[in-house]
PDB file of N, CA and C in Angstrom:
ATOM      1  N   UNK A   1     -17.058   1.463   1.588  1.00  0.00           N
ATOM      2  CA  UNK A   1     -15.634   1.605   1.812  1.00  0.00           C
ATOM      3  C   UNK A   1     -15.373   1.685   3.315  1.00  0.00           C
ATOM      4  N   UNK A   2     -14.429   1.053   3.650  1.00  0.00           N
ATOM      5  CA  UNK A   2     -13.691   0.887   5.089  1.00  0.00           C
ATOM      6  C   UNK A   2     -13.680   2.394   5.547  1.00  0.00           C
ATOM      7  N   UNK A   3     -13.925   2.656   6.854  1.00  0.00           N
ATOM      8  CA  UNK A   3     -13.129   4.111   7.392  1.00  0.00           C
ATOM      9  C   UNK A   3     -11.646   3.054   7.968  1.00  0.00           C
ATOM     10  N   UNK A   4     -10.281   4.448   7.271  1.00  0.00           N
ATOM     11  CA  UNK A   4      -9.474   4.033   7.772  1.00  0.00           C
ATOM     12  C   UNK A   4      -8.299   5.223   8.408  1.00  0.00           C
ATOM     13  N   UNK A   5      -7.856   4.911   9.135  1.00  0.00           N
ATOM     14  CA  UNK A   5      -6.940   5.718  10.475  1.00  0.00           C
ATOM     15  C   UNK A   5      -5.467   5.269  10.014  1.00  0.00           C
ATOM     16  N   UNK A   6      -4.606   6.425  10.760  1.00  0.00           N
ATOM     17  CA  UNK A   6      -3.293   5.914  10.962  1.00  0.00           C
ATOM     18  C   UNK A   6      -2.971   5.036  11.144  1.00  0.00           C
ATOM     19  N   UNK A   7      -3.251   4.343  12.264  1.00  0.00           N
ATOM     20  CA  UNK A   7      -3.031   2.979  12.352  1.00  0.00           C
ATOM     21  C   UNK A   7      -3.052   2.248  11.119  1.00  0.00           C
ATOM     22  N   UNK A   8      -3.935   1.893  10.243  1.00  0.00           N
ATOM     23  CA  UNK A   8      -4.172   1.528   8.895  1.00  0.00           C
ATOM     24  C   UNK A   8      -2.682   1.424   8.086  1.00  0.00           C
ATOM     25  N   UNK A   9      -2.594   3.010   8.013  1.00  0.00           N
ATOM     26  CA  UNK A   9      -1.934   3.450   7.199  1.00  0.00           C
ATOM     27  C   UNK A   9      -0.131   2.954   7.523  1.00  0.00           C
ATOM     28  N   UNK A  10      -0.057   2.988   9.102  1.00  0.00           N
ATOM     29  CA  UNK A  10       1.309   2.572   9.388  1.00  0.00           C
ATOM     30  C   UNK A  10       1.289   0.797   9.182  1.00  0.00           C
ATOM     31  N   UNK A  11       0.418   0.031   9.397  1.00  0.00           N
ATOM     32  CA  UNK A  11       0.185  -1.280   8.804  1.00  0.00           C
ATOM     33  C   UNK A  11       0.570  -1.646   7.401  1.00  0.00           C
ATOM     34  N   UNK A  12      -0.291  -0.829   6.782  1.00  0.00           N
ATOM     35  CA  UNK A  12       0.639  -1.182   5.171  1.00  0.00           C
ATOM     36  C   UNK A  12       1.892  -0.573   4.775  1.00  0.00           C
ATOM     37  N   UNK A  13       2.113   0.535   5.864  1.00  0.00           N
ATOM     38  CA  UNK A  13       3.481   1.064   5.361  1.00  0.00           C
ATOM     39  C   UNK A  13       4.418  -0.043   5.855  1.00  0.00           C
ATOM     40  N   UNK A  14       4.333  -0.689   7.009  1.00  0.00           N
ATOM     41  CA  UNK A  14       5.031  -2.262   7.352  1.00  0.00           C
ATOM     42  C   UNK A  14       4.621  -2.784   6.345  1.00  0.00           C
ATOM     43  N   UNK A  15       3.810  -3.424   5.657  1.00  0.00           N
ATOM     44  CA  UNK A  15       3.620  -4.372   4.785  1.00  0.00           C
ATOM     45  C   UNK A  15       5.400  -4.286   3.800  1.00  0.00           C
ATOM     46  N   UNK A  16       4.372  -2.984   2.990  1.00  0.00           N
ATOM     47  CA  UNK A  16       5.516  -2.319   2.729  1.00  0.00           C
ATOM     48  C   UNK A  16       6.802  -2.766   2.499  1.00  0.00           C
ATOM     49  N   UNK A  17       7.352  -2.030   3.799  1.00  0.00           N
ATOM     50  CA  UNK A  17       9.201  -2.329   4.558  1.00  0.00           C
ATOM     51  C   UNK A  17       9.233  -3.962   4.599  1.00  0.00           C
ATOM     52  N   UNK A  18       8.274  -4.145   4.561  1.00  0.00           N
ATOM     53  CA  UNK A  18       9.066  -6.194   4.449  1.00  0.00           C
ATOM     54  C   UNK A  18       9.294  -6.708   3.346  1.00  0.00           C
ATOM     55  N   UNK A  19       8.220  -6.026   2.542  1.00  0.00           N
ATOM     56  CA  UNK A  19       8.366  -6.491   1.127  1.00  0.00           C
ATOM     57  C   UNK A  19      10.045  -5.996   0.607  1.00  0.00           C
ATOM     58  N   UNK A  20      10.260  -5.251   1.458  1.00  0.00           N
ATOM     59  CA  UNK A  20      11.822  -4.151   0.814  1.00  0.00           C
ATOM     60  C   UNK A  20      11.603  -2.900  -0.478  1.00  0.00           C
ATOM     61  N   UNK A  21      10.211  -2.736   0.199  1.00  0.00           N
ATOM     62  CA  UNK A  21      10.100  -1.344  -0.558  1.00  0.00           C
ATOM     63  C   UNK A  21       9.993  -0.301   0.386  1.00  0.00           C
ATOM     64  N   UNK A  22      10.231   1.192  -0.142  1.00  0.00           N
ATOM     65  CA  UNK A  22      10.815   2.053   0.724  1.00  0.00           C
ATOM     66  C   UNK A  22       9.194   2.649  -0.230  1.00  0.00           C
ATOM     67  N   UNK A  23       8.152   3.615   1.103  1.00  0.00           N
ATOM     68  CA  UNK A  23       7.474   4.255   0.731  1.00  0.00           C
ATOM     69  C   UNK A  23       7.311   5.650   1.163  1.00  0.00           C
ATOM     70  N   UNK A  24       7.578   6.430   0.397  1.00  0.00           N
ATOM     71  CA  UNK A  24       7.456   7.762   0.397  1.00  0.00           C
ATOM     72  C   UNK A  24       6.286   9.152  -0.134  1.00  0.00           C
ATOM     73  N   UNK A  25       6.212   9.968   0.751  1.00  0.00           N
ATOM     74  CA  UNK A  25       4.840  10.479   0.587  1.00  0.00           C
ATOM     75  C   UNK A  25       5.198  11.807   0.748  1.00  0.00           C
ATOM     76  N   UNK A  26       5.233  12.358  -1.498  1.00  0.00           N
ATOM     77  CA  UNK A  26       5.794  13.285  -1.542  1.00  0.00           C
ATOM     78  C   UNK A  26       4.067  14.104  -2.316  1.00  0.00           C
ATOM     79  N   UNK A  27       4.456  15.507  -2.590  1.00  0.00           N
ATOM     80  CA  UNK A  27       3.921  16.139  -3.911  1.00  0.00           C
ATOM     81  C   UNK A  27       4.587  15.454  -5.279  1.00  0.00           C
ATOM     82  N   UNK A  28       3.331  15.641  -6.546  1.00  0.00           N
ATOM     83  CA  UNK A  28       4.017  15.480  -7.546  1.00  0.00           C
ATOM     84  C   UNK A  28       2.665  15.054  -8.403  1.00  0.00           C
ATOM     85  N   UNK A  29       2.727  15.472  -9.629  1.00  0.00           N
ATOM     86  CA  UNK A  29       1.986  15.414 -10.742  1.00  0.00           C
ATOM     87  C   UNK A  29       1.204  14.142 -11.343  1.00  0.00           C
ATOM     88  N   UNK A  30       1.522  13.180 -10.645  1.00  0.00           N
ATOM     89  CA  UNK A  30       0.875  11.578 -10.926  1.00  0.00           C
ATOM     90  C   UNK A  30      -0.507  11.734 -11.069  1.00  0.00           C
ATOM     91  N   UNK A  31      -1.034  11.351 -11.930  1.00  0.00           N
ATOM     92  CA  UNK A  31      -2.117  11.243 -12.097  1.00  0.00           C
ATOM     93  C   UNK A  31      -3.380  10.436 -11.360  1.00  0.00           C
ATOM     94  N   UNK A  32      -2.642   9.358 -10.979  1.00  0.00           N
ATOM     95  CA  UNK A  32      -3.149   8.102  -9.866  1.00  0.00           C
ATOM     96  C   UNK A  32      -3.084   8.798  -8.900  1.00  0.00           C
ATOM     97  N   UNK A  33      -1.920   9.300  -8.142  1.00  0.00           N
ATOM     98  CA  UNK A  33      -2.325   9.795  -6.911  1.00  0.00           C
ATOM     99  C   UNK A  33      -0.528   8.740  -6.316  1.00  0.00           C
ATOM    100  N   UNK A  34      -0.326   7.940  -7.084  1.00  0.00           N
ATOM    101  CA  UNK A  34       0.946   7.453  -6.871  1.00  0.00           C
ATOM    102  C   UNK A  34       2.267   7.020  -8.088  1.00  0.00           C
ATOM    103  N   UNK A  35       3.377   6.579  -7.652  1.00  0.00           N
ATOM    104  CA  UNK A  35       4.018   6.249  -8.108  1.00  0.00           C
ATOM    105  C   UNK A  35       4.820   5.035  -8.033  1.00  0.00           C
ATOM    106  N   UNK A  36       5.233   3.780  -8.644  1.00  0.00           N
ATOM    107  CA  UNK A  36       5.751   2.942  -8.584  1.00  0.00           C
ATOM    108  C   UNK A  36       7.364   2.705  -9.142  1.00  0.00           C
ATOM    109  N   UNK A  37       8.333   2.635  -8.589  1.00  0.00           N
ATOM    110  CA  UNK A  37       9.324   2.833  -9.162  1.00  0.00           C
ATOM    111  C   UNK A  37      10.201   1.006  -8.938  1.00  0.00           C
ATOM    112  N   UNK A  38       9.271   0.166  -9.715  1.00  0.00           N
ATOM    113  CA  UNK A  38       9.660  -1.184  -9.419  1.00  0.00           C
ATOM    114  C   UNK A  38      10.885  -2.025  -9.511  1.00  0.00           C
ATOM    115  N   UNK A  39      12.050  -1.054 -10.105  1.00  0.00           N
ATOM    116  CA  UNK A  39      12.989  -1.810 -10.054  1.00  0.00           C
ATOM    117  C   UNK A  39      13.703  -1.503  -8.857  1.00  0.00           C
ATOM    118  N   UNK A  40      13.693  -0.290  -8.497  1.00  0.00           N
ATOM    119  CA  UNK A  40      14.170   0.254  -6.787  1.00  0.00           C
ATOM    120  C   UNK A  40      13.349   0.141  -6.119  1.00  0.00           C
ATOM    121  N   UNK A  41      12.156  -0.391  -6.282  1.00  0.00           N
ATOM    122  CA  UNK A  41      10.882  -0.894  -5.010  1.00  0.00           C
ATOM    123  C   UNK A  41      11.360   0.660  -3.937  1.00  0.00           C
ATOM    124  N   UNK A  42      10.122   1.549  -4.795  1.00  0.00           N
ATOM    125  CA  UNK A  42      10.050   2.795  -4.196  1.00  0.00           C
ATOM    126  C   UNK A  42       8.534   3.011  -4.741  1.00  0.00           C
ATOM    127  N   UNK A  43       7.876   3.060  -3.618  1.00  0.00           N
ATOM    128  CA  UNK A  43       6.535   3.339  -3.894  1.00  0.00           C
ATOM    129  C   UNK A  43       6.192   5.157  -3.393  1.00  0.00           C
ATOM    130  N   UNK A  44       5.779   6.015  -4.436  1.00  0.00           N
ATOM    131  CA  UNK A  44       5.706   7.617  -3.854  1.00  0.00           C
ATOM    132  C   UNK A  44       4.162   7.913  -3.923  1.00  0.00           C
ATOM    133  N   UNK A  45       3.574   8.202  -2.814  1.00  0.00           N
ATOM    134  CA  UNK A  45       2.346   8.343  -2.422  1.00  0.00           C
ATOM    135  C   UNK A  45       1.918   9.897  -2.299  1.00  0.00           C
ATOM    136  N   UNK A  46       0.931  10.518  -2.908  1.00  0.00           N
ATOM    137  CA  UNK A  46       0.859  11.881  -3.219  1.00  0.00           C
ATOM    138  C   UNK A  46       0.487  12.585  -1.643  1.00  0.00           C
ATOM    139  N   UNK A  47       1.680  13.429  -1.009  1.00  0.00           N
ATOM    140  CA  UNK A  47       1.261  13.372   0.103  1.00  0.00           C
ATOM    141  C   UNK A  47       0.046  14.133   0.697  1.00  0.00           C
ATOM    142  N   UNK A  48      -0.436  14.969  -0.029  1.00  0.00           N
ATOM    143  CA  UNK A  48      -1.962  16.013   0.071  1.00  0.00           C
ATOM    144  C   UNK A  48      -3.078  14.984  -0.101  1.00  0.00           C
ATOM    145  N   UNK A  49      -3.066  13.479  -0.040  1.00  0.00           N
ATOM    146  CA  UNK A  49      -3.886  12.704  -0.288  1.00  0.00           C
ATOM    147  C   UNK A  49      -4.370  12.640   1.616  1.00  0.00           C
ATOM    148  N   UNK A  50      -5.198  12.945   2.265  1.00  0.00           N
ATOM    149  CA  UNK A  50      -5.806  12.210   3.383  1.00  0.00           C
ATOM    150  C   UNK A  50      -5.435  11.175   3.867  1.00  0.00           C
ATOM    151  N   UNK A  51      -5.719  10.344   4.894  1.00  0.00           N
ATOM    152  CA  UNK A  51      -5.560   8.987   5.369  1.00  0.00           C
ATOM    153  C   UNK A  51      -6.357   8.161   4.195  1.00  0.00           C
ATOM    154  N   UNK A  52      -7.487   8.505   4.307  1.00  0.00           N
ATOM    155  CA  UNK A  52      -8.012   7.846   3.325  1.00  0.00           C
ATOM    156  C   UNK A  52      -7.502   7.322   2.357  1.00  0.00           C
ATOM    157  N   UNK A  53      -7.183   8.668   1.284  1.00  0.00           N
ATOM    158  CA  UNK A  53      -6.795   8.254   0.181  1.00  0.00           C
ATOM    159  C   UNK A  53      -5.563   7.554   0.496  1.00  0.00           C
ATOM    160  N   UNK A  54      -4.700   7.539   1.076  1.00  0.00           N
ATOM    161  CA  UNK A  54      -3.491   6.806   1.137  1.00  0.00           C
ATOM    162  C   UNK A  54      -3.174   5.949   1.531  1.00  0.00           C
ATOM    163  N   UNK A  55      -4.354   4.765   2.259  1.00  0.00           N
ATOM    164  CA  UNK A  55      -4.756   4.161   1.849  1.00  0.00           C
ATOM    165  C   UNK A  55      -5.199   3.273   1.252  1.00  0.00           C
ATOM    166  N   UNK A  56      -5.958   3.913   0.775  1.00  0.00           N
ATOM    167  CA  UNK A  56      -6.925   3.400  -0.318  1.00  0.00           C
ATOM    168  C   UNK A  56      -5.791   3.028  -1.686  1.00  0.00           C
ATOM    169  N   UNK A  57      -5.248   4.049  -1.914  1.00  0.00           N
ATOM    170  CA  UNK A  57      -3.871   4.326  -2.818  1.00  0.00           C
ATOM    171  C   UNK A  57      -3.097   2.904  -2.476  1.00  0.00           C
ATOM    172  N   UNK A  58      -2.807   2.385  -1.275  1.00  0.00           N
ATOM    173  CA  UNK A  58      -1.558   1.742  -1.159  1.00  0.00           C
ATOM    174  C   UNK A  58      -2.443   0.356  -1.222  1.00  0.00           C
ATOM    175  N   UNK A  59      -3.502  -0.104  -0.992  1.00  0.00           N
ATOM    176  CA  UNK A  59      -4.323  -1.362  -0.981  1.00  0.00           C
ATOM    177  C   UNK A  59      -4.375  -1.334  -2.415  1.00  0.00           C
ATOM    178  N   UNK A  60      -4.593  -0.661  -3.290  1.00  0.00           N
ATOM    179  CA  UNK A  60      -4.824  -0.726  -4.867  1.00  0.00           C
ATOM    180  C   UNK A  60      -3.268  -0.912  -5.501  1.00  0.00           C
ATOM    181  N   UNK A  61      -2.430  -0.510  -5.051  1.00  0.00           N
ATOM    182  CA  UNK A  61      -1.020  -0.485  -5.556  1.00  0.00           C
ATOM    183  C   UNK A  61      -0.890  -1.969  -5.026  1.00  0.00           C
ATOM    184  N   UNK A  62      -1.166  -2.342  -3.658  1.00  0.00           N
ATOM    185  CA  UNK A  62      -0.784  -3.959  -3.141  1.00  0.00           C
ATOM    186  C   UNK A  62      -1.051  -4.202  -4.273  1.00  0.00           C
ATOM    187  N   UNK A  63      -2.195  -4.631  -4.619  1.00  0.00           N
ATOM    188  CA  UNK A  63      -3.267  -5.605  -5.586  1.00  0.00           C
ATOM    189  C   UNK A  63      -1.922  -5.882  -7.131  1.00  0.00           C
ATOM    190  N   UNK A  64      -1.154  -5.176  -7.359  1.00  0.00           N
ATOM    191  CA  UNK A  64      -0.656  -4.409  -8.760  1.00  0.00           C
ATOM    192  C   UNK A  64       1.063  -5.347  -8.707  1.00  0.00           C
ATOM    193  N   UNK A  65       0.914  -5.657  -6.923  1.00  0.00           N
ATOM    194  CA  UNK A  65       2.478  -5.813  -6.920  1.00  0.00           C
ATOM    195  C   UNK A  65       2.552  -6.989  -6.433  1.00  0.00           C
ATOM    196  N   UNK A  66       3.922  -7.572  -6.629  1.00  0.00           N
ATOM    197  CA  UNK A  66       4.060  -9.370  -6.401  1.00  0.00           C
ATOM    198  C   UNK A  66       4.173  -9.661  -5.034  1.00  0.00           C
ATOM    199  N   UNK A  67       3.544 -10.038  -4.283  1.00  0.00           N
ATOM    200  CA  UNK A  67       3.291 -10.059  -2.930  1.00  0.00           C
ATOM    201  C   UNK A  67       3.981 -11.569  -2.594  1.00  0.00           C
ATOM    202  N   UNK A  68       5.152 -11.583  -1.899  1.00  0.00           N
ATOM    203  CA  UNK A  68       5.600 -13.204  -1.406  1.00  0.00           C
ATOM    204  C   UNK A  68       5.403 -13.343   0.404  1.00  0.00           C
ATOM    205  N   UNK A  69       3.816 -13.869   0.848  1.00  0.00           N
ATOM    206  CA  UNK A  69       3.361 -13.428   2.254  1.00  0.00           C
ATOM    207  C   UNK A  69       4.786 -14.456   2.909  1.00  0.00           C
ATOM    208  N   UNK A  70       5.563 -14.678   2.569  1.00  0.00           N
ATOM    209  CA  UNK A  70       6.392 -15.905   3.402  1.00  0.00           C
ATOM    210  C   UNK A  70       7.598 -14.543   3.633  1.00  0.00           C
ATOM    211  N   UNK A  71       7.748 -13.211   2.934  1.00  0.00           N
ATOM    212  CA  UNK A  71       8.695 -12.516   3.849  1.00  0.00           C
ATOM    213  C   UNK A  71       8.319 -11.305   4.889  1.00  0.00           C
ATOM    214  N   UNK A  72       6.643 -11.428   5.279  1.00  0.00           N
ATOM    215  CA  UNK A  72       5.972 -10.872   6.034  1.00  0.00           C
ATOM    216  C   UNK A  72       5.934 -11.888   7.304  1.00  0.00           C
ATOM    217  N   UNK A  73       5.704 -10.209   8.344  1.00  0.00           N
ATOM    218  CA  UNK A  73       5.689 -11.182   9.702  1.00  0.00           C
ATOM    219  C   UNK A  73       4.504 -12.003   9.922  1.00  0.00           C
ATOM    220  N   UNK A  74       3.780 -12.444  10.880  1.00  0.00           N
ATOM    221  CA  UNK A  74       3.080 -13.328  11.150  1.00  0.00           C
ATOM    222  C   UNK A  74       1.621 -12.084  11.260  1.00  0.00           C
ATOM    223  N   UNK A  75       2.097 -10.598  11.949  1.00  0.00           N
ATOM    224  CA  UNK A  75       1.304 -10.011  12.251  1.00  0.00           C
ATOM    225  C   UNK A  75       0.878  -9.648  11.067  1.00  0.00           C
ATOM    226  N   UNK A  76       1.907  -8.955   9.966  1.00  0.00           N
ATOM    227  CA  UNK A  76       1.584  -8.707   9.176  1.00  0.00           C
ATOM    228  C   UNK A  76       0.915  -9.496   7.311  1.00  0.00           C
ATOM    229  N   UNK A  77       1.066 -10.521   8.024  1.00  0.00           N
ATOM    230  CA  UNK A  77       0.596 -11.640   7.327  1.00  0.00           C
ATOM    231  C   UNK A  77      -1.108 -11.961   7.512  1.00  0.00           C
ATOM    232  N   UNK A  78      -1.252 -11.269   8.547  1.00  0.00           N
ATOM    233  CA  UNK A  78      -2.476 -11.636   9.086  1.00  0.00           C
ATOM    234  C   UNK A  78      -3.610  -9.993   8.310  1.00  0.00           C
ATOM    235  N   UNK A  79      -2.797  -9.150   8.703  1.00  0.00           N
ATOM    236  CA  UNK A  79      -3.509  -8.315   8.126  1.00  0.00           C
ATOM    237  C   UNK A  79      -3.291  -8.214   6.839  1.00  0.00           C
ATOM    238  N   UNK A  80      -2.504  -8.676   5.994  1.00  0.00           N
ATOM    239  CA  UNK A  80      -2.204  -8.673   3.921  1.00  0.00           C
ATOM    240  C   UNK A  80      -4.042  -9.234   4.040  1.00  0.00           C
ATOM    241  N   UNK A  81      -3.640 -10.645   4.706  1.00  0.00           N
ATOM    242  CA  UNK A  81      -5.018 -11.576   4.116  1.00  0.00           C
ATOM    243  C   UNK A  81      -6.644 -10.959   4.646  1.00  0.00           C
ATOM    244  N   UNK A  82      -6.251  -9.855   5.604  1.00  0.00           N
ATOM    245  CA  UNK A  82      -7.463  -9.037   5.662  1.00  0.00           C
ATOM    246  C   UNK A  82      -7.613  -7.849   4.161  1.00  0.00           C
ATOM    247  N   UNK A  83      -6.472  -7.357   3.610  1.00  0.00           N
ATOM    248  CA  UNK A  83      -6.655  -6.776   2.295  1.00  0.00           C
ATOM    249  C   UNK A  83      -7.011  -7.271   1.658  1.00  0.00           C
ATOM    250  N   UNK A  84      -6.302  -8.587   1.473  1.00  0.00           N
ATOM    251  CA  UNK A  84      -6.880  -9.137  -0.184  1.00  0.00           C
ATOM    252  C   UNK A  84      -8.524  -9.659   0.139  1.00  0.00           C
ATOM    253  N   UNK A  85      -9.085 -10.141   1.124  1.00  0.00           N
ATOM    254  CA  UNK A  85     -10.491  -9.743   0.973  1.00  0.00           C
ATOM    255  C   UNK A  85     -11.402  -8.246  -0.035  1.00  0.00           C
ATOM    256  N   UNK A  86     -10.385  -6.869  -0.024  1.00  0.00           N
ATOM    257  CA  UNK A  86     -11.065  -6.364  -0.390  1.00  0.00           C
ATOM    258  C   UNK A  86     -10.492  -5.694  -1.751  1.00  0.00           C
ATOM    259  N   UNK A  87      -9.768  -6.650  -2.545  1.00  0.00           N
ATOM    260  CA  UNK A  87      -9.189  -6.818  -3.830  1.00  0.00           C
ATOM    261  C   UNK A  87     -10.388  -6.318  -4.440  1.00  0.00           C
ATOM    262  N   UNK A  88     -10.146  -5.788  -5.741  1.00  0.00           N
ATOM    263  CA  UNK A  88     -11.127  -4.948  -6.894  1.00  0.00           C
ATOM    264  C   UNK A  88     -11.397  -6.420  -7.550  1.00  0.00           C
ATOM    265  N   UNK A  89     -13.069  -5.928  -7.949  1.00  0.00           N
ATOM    266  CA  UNK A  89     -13.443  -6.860  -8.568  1.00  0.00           C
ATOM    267  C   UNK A  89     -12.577  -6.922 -10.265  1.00  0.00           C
ATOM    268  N   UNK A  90     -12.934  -8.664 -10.530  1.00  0.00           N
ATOM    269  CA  UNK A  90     -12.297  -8.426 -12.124  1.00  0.00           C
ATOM    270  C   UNK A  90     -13.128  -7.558 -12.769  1.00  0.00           C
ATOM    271  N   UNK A  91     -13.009  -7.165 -14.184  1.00  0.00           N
ATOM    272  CA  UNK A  91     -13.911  -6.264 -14.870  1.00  0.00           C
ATOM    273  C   UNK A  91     -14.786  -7.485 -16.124  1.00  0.00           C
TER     274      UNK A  91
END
């Protein structure tokens, strides 16, 4: 597994904001560690989770959600296609 930093973490939170989802990083009982609220594209990230986990959390949630790289910037286009390199294998 990647070590990953703030930096990281403010990268996919841009991913994120382009897609036009609003991500928020509250407490709360989720079992995952997140929440998806897809018709208001509100993603809630358990905030006692580390850098790590949050993360790790938001690269696994990418994988889950309809990604259109044509309303990402160029920068951030560049780093999506560094995630999906590390997409979960099929089962």
């Amino acid at each position: 597994m990647a070590k990953y930093t703030k930096t990281t973490l403010d990268k996919i939170t841009q991913i994120y904001a382009e897609l036009g989802y609003k991500v928020r990083f509250e407490k709360g009982t989720f079992k995952s560690g997140y929440c998806l609220l897809e018709e208001r594209k509100i993603v809630v990230v358990n905030r006692f989770f580390d850098v790590q986990g949050k993360v790790q959390t938001m690269i696994d949630l990418l994988h889950q959600i309809e990604v259109d790289p044509d309303l990402l910037s160029e920068k951030s286009q560049k780093f999506y296609r560094s995630l999906e390199q590390q997409a979960p294998a099929a089962p």
